[in-house]
Protein backbone atom coordinates (compact mmCIF):
# COMPACT_ATOMS: atom_id res chain seq x y z
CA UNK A 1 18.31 -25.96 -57.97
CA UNK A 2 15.12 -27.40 -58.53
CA UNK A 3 14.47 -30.68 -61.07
CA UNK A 4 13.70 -30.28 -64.45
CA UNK A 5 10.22 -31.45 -65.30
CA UNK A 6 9.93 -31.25 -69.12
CA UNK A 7 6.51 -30.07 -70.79
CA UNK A 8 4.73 -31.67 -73.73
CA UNK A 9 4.25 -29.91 -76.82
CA UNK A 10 1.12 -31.25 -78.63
CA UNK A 11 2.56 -30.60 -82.28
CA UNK A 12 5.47 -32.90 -83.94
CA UNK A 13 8.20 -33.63 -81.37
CA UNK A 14 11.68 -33.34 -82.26
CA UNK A 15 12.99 -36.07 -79.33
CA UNK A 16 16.84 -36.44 -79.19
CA UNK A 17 17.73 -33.10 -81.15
CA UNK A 18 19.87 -30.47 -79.66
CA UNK A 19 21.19 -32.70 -76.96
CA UNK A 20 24.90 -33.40 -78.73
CA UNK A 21 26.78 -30.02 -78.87
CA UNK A 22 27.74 -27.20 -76.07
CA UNK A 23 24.69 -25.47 -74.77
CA UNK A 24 23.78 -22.05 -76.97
CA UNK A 25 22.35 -19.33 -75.44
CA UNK A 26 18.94 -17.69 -75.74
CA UNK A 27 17.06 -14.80 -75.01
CA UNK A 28 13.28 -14.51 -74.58
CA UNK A 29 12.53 -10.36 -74.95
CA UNK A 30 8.85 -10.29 -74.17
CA UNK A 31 7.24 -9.65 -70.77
CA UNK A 32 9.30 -11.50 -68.88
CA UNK A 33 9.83 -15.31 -67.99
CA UNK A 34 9.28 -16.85 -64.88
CA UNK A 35 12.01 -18.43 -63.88
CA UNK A 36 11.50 -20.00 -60.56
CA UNK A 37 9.03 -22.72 -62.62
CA UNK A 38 10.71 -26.38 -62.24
CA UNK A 39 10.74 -26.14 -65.75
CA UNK A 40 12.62 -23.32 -66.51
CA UNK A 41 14.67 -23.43 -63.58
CA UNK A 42 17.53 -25.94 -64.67
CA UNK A 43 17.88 -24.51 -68.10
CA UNK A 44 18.03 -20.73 -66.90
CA UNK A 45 20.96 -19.08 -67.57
CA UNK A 46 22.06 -17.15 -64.34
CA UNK A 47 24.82 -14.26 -63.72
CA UNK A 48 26.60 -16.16 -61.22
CA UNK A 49 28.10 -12.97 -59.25
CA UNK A 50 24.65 -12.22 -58.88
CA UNK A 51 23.25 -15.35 -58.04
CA UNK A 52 26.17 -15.88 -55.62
CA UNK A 53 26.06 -12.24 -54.57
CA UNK A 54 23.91 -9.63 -51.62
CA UNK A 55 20.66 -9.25 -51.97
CA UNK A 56 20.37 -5.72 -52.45
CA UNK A 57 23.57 -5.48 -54.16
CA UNK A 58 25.01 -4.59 -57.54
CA UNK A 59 27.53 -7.61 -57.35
CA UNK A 60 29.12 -7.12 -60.47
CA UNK A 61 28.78 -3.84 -61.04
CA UNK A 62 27.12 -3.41 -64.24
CA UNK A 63 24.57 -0.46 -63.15
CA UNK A 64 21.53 -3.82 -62.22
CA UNK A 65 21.23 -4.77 -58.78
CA UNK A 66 20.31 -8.70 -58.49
CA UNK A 67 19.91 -8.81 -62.35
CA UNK A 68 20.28 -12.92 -61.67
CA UNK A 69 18.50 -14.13 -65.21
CA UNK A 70 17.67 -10.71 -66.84
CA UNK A 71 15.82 -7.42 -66.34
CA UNK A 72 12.89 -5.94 -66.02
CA UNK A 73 12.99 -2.47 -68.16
CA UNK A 74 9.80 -1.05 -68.03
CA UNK A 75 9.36 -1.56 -64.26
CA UNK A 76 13.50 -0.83 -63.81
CA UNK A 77 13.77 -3.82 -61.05
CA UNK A 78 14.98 -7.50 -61.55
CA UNK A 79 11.93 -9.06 -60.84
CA UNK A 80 10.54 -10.36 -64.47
CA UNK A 81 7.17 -11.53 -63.67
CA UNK A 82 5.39 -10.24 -60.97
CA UNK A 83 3.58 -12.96 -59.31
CA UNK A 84 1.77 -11.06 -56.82
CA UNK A 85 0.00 -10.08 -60.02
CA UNK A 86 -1.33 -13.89 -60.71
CA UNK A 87 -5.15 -13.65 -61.34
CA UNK A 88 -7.39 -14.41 -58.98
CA UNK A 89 -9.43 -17.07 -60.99
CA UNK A 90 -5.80 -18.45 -62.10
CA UNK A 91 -6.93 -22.04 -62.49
CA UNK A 92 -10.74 -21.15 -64.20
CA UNK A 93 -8.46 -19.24 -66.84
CA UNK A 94 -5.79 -21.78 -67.85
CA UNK A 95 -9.01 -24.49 -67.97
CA UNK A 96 -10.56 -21.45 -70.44
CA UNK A 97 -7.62 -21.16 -72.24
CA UNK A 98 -7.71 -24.98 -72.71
CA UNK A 99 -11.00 -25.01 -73.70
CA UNK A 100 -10.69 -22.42 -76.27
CA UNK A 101 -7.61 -24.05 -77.90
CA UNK A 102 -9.21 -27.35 -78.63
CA UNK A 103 -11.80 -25.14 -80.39
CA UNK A 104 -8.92 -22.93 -82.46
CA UNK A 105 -7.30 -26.02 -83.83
CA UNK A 106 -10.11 -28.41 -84.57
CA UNK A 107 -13.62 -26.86 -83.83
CA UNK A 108 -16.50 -27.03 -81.51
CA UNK A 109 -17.14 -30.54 -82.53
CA UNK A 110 -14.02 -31.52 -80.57
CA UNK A 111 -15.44 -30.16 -77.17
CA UNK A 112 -18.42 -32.12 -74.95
CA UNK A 113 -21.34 -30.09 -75.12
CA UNK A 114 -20.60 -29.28 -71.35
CA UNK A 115 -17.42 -27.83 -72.63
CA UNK A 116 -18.40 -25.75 -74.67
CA UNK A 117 -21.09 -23.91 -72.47
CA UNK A 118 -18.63 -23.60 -69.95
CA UNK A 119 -16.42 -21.84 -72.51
CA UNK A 120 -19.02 -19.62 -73.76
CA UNK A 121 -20.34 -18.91 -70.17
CA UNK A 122 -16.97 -17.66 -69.34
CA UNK A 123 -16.17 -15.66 -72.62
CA UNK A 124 -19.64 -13.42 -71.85
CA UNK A 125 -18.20 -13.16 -68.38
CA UNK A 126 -17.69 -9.72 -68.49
CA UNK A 127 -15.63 -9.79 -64.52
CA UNK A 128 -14.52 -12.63 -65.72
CA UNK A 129 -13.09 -12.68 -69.68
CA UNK A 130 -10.27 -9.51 -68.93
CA UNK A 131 -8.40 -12.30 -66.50
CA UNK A 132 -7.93 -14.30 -69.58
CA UNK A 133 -6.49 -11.53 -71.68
CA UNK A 134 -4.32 -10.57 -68.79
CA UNK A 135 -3.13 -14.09 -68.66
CA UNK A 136 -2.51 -14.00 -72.07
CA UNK A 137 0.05 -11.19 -71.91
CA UNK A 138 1.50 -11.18 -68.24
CA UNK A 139 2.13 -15.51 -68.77
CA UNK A 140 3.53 -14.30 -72.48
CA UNK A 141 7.18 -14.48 -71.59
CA UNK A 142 6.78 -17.66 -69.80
CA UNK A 143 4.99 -19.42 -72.39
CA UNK A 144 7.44 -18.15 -74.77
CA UNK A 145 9.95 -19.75 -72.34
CA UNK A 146 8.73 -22.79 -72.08
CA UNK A 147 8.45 -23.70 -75.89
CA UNK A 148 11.61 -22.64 -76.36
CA UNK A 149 13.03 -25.65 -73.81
CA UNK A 150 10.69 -27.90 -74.86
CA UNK A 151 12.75 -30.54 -75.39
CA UNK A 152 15.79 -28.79 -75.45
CA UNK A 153 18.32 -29.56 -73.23
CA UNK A 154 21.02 -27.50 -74.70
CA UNK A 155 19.36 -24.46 -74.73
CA UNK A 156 20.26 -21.52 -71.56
CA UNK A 157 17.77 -18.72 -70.96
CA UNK A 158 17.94 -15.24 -70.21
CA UNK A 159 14.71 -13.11 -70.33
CA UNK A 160 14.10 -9.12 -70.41
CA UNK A 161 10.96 -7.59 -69.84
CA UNK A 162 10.22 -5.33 -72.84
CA UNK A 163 6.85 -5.09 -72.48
CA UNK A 164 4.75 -3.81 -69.25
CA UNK A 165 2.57 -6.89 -68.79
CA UNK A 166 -1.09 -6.17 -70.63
CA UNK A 167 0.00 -2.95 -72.66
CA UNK A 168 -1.99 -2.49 -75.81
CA UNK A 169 -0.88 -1.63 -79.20
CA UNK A 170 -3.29 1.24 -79.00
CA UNK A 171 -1.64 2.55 -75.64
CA UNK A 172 1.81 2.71 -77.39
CA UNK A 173 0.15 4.45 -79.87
CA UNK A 174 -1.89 7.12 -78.03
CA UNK A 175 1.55 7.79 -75.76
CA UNK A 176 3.47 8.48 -79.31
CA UNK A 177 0.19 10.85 -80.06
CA UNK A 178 0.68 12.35 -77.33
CA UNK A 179 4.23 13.21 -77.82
CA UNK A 180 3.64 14.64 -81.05
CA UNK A 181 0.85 16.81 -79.78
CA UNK A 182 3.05 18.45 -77.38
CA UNK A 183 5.42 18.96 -79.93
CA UNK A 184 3.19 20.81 -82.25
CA UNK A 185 1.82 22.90 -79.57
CA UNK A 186 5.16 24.04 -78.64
CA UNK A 187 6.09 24.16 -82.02
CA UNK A 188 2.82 26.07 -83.62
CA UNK A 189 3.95 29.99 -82.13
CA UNK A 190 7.33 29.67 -84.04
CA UNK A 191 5.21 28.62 -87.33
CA UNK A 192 3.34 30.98 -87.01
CA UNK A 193 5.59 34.04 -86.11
CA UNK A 194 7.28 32.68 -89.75
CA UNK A 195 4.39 32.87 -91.61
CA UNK A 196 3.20 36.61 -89.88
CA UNK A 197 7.04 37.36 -91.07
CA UNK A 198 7.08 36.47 -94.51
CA UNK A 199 3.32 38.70 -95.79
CA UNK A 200 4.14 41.29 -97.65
CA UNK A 201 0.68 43.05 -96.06
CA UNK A 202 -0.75 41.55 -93.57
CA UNK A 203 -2.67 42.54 -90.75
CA UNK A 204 -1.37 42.29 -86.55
CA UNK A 205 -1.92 39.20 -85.66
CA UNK A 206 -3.49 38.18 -82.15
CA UNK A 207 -1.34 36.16 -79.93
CA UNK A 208 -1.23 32.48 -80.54
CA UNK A 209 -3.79 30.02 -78.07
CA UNK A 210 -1.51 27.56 -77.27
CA UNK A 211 -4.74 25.61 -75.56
CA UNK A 212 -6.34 25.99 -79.31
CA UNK A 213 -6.65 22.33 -80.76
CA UNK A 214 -4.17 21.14 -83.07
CA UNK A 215 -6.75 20.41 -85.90
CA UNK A 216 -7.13 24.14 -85.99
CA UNK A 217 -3.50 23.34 -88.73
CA UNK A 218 -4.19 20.27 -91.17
CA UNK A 219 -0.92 18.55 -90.43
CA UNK A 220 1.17 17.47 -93.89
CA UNK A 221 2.41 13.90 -94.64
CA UNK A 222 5.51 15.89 -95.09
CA UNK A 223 5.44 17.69 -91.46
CA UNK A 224 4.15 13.34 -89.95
CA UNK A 225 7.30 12.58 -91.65
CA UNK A 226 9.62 15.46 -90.04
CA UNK A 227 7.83 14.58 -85.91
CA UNK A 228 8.20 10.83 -86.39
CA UNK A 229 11.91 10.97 -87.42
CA UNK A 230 12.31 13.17 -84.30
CA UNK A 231 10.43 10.58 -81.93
CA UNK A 232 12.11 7.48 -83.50
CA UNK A 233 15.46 9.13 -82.51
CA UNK A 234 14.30 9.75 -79.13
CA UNK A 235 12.71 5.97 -78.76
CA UNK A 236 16.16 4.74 -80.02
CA UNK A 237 18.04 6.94 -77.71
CA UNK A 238 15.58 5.53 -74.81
CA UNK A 239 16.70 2.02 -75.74
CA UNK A 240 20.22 1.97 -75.77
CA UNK A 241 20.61 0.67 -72.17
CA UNK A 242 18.29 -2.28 -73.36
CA UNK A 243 20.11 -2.78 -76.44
CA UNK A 244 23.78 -2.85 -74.43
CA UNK A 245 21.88 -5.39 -72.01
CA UNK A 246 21.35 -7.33 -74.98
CA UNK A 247 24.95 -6.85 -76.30
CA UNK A 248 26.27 -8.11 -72.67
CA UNK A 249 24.08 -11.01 -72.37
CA UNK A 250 25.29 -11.66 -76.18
CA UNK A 251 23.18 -14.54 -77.30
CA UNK A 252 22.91 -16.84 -80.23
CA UNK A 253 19.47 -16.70 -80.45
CA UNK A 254 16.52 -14.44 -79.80
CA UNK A 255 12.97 -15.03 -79.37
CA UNK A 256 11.09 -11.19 -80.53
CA UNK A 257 7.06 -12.82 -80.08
CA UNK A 258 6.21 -8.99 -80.01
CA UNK A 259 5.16 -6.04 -82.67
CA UNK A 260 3.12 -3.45 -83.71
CA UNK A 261 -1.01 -4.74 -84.61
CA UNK A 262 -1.84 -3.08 -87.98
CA UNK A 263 -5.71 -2.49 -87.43
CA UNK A 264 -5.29 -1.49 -83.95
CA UNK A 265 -2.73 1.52 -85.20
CA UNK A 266 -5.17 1.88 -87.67
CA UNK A 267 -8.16 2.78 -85.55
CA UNK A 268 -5.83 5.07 -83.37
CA UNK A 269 -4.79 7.48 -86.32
CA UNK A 270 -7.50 7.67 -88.51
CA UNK A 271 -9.59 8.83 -85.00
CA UNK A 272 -6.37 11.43 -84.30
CA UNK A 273 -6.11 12.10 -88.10
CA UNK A 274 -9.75 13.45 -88.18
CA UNK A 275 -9.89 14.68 -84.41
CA UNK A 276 -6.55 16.38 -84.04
CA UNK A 277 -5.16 17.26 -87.18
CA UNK A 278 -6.90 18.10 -89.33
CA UNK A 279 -7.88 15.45 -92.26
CA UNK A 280 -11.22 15.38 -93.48
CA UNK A 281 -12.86 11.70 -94.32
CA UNK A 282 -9.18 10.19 -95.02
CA UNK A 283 -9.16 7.32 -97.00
CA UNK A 284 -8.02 4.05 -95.82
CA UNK A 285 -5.17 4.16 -98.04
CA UNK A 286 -4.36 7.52 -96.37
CA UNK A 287 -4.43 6.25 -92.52
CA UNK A 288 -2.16 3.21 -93.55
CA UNK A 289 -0.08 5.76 -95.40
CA UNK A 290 0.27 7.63 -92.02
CA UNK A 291 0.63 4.32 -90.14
CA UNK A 292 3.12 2.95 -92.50
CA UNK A 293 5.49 6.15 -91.76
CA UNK A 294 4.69 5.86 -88.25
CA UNK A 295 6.24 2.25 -87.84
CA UNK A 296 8.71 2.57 -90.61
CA UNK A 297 10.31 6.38 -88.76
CA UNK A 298 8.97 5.52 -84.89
CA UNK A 299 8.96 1.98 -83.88
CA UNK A 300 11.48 0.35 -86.74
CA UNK A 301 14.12 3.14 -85.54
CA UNK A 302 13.55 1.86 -82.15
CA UNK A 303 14.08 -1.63 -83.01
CA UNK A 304 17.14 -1.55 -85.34
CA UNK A 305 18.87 0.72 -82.45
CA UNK A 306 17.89 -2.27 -79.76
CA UNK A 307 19.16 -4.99 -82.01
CA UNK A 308 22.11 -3.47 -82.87
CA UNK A 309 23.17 -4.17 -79.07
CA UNK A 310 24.14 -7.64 -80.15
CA UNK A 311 24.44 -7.72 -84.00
CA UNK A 312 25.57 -11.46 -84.08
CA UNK A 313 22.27 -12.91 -82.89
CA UNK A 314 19.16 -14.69 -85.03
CA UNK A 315 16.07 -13.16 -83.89
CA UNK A 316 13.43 -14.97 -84.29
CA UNK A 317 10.15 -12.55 -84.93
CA UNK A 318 6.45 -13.18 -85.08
CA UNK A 319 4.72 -12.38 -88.05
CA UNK A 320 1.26 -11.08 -86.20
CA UNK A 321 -2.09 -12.58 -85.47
CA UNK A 322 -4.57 -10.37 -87.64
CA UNK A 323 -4.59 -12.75 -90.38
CA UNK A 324 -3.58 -9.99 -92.72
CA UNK A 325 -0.83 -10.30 -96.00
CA UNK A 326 1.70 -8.26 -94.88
CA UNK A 327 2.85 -7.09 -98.35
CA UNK A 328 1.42 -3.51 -98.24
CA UNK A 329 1.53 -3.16 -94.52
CA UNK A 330 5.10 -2.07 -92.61
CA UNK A 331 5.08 -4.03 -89.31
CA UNK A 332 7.29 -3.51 -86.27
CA UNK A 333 9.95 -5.75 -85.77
CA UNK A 334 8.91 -7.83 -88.74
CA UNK A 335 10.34 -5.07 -91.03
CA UNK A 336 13.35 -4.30 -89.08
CA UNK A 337 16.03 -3.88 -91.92
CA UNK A 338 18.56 -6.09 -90.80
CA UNK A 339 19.72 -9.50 -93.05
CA UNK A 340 19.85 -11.54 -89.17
CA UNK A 341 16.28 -11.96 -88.59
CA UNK A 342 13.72 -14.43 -89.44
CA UNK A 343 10.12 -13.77 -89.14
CA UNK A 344 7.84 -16.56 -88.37
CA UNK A 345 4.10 -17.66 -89.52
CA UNK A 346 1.81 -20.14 -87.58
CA UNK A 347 0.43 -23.56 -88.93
CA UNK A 348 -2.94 -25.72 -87.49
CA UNK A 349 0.34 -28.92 -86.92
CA UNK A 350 1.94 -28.14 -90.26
CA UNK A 351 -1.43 -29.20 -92.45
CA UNK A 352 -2.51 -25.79 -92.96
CA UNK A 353 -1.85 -21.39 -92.21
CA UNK A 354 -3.62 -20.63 -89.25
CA UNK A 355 -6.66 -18.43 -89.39
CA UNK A 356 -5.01 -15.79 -87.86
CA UNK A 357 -1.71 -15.93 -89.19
CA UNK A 358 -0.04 -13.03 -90.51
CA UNK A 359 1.93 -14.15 -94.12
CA UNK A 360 3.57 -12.68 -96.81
CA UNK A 361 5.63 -14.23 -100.07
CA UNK A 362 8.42 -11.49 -99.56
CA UNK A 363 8.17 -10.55 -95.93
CA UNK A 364 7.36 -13.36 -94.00
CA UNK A 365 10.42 -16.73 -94.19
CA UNK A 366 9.17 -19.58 -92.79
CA UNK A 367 5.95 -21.30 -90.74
CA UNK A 368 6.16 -23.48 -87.75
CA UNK A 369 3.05 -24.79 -85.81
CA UNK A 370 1.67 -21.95 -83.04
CA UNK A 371 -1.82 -23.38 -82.81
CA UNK A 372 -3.01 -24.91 -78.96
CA UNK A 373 0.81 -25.38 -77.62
CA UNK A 374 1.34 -25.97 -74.08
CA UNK A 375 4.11 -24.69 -72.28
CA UNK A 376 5.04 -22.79 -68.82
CA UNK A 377 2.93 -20.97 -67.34
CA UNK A 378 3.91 -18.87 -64.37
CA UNK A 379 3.56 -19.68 -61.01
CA UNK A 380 4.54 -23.59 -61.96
CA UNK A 381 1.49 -23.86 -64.07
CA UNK A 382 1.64 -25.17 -68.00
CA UNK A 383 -1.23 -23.95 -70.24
CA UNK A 384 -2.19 -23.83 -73.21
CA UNK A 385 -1.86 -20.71 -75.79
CA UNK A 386 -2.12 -19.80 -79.95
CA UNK A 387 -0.51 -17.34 -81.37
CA UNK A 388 2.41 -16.72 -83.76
CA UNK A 389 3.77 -15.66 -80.76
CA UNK A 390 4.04 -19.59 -79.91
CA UNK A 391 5.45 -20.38 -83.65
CA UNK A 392 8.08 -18.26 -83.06
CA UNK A 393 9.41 -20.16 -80.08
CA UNK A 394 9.18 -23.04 -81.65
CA UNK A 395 11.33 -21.44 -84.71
CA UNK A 396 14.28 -20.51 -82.13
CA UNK A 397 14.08 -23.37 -80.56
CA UNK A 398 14.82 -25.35 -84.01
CA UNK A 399 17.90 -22.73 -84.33
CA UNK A 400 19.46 -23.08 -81.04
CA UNK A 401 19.32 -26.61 -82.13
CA UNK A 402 21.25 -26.31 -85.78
CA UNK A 403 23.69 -24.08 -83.21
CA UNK A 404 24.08 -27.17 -80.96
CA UNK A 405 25.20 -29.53 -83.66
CA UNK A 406 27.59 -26.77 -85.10
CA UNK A 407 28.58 -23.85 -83.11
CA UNK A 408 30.17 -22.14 -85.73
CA UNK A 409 27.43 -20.99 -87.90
CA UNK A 410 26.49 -17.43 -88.16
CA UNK A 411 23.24 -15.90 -87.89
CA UNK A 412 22.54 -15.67 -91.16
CA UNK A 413 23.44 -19.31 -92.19
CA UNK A 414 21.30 -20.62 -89.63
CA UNK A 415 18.61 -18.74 -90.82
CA UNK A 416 19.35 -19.77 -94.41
CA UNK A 417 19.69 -23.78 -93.11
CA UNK A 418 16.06 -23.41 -91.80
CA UNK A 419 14.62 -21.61 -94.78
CA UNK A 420 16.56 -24.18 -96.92
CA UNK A 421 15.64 -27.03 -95.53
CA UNK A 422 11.76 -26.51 -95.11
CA UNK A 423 9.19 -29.25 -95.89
CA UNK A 424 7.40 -27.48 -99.10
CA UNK A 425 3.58 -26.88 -99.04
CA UNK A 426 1.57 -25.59 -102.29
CA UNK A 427 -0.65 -23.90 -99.79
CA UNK A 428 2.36 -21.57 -98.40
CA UNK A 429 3.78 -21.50 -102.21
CA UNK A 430 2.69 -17.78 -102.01
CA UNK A 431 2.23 -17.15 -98.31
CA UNK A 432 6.63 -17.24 -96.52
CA UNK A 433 9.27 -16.98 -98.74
CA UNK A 434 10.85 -20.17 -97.85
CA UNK A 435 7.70 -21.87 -99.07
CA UNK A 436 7.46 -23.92 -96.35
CA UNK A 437 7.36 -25.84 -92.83
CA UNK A 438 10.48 -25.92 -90.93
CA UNK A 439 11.92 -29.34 -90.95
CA UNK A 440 14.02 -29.44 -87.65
CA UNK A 441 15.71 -32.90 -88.40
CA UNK A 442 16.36 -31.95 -91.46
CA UNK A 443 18.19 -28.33 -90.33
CA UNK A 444 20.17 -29.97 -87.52
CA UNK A 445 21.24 -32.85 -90.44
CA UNK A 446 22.31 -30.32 -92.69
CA UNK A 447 24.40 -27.80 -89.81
CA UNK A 448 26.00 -31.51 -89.49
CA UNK A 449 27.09 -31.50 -93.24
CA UNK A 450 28.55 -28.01 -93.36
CA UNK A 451 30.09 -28.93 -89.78
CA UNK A 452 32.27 -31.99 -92.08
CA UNK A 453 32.87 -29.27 -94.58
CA UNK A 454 30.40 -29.29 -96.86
CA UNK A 455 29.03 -25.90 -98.41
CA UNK A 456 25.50 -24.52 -97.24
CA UNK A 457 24.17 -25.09 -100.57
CA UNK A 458 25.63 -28.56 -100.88
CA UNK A 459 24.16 -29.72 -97.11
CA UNK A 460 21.07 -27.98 -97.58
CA UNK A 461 20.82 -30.19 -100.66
CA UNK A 462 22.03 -33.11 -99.58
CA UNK A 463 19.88 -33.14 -96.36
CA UNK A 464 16.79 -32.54 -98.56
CA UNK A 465 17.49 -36.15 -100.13
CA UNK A 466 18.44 -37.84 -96.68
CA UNK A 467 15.85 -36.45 -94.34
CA UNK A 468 12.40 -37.29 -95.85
CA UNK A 469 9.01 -34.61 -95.02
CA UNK A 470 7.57 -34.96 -91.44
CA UNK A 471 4.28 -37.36 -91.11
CA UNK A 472 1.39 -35.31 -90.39
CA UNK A 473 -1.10 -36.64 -87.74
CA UNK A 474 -4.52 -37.22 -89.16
CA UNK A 475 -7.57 -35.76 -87.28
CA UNK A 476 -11.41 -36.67 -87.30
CA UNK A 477 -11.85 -33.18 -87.12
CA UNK A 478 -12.47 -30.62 -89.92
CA UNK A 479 -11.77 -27.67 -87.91
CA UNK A 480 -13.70 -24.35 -86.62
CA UNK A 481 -16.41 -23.50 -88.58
CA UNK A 482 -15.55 -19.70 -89.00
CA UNK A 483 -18.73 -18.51 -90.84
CA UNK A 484 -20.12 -19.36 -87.94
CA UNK A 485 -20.06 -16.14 -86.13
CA UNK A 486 -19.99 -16.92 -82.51
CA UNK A 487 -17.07 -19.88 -83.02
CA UNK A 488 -15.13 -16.78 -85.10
CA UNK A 489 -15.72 -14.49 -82.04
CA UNK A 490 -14.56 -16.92 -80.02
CA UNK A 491 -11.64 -17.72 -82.13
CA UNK A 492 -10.02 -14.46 -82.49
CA UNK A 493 -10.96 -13.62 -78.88
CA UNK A 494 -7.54 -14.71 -77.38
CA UNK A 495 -4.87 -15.35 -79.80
CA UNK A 496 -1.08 -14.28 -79.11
């Protein structure tokens, strides 16, 4: 076993939390975590009949050979990240990353000038800038990883791969398109031997052209409705193994920094909307219609069946990085109906809602800091990443952390300890639900309370009055300029 070499967040630290009760159990699903990092290594969570096992071998018999700290469902193998798959120009793209960090949470004015020429050099890189957005998914999972240990001693991993490294929203898409264009092609000769069936006078038809394009039959909200109920079943049928994965690894907590992007989705059906079936100019209240009942019968289906698996756990989601209000929009898992999940904003270090942040006074519950947070990278590297996909981390981490102090909390009154317990901001008043930062002292203070036998309501109270707000750091900075074109660009050009 290799030491334990603890990484520095650069938001507010939470030293000494989570270091008193039995360790609690987490789960990063995502595209995989590197274990082997020094890190990650002494805090991993391993099946010890594997671990003690043949190579080669399904040692305990549960259908995954060598599945030592998870598994990898997409590739079917227990290797979790694929290091032969580290980029090239590793190094150049973690000092990028850094780079571009320092100018998402306080501006260009906060790099040299040397910096910053480097950074743009390499962001108009054309060989060069797809490295960094490979980084930015295939070193997800282990970035995810990372902030969830992050001073977290307590805390035992597990990781499955859910997502093939790099896949695009508008991949998943196309591949569901595709599946409902074979369907209607196989489906169109029935249709139309009904219709030829039901005239009173009609003429002999010619044989149907199952090569002719689907457009050739404006496709119905109603008949949308009828294909994506049949492909949700099928994706929830596909993810039952996952989701009894899940159930057997059974953990308290689980960190979901994945979903559905809104305006890619977008883009991808209104092009197959006109194209394929059918619509003429659709409105953009029409394509998020059809998007909306995409996500809500397709990928929500899919995700309710693969957290059913393990029903007791808090999963921890990320709102989304398009900066949009989620109110109107159905978003995959944020939408997911289940009462044990909490979905999970970013902050700029708790003083404001980060550009890019996702929000919504109904949908979204809480905000925790996901702007330039360093954590694992793989290959024992640490880096530095934005992204409510790093908030949400953060957010589980604070909940394996109430589970540390007391054990015997449910799901659902962790999740109502953090939302309870929240340092208030006017300027999330009508952004998360909770209204608020999450205060971790304050959570962990308040699990104590209920632990001594207090009710929820009465520790959340009482912990309001005994733990005060957290300081926030002052900065000479005023932030990026984002009216400035190019520092926008370069802002939204890697966020996770």
């Amino acid at each position: 076993m290799k030491k334990a070499i603890w990484c520095v967040v650069l938001v507010l630290t939470c030293a000494n939390l989570g270091m008193a009760g039995e360790p609690v159990t987490a789960v990063v699903i995502d595209s995989g975590s590197d274990f082997t990092h020094p890190l990650l290594a002494p805090l991993a969570r391993p099946n010890l009949a594997e671990l003690r096992g043949q190579p080669g071998v399904d040692d305990d018999g549960n259908g995954y050979v060598d599945d030592v700290y998870g598994w990898n469902f997409p590739d079917n193998c227990a290797t979790l990240v694929d290091l032969s798959k580290t980029p090239p120009a590793y190094d150049r793209v973690i000092e990028t990353l850094r780079l571009l960090n320092i100018l998402q949470a306080y501006g260009k004015e906060a790099l040299k000038p040397e910096e910053f020429q480097t950074l743009l050099k390499n962001y108009q890189d054309q060989q060069f800038w797809p490295w960094v957005e490979f980084t930015g998914g295939w070193a997800h999972g282990t970035h995810c990883a990372g902030i969830l240990s992050t001073e977290n001693p307590g805390v035992r991993l597990n990781a499955i791969t859910h997502l093939p490294a790099g896949q695009a929203p508008e991949q998943m898409a196309q591949a569901a398109i595709a599946q409902i264009r074979h369907r209607r092609l196989h489906a169109r000769p029935r249709r139309q031997a009904a219709a030829r069936a039901t005239r009173v006078e009609a003429r002999p038809a010619a044989a149907p052209d199952a090569a002719a394009p689907a457009a050739a039959e404006p496709v119905s909200l109603a008949e949308l409705k009828l294909l994506f109920t049949q492909l949700g079943q099928e994706y929830a049928a596909q993810i039952r193994k996952e989701a009894a994965y899940l159930g057997a690894l059974a953990p308290r907590v689980a960190n979901c920094s994945f979903g559905s992007e809104n305006a890619a989705l977008l883009a991808v059906f209104k092009q197959n909307m006109v194209e394929e079936w059918g619509w003429t100019n659709p409105t953009d209240q029409e394509v998020q219609q059809v998007v909306n009942l995409f996500v809500e019968k397709v990928l929500l289906v899919r995700d309710k069946a693969l957290f059913a698996g393990s029903p007791k756990t808090l999963y921890c989601i990320a709102a989304g990085n398009s900066g949009d209000c989620l109110e109107e929009i159905v978003v995959s898992p944020n939408d997911v109906d289940i009462p044990n999940k909490l979905v999970v904003a970013a902050t700029l270090e708790n003083k404001k809602l980060a550009d890019f942040s996702c929000y919504g006074k109904t949908k979204v519950d809480v905000a925790v800091p996901g702007v330039n947070i360093y954590a694992t990278f793989p290959n024992n590297k640490m880096g530095y990443m934005s992204g409510t996909s790093m908030a949400c981390p953060m957010a589980a981490r604070f909940a394996t952390q109430v589970l540390q102090e007391h054990p015997g909390l449910s799901a659902v009154e962790v999740k109502k300890i953090l939302m309870g317990t929240v340092d208030k901001k006017d300027w999330l008043a009508d952004k998360v639900v909770s209204g608020g930062v999450v205060n971790p002292r304050r959570a962990v203070h308040a699990a104590g309370l209920v632990k001594q036998g207090k009710s929820l309501d009465e520790a959340i109270a009482e912990a309001r009055q005994a733990v005060p707000d957290m300081t926030i750091r002052r900065s000479p900075y005023k932030g990026p300029d984002l009216s400035d074109k190019l520092i926008r660009d370069l802002y939204f050009s890697a966020v996770f």
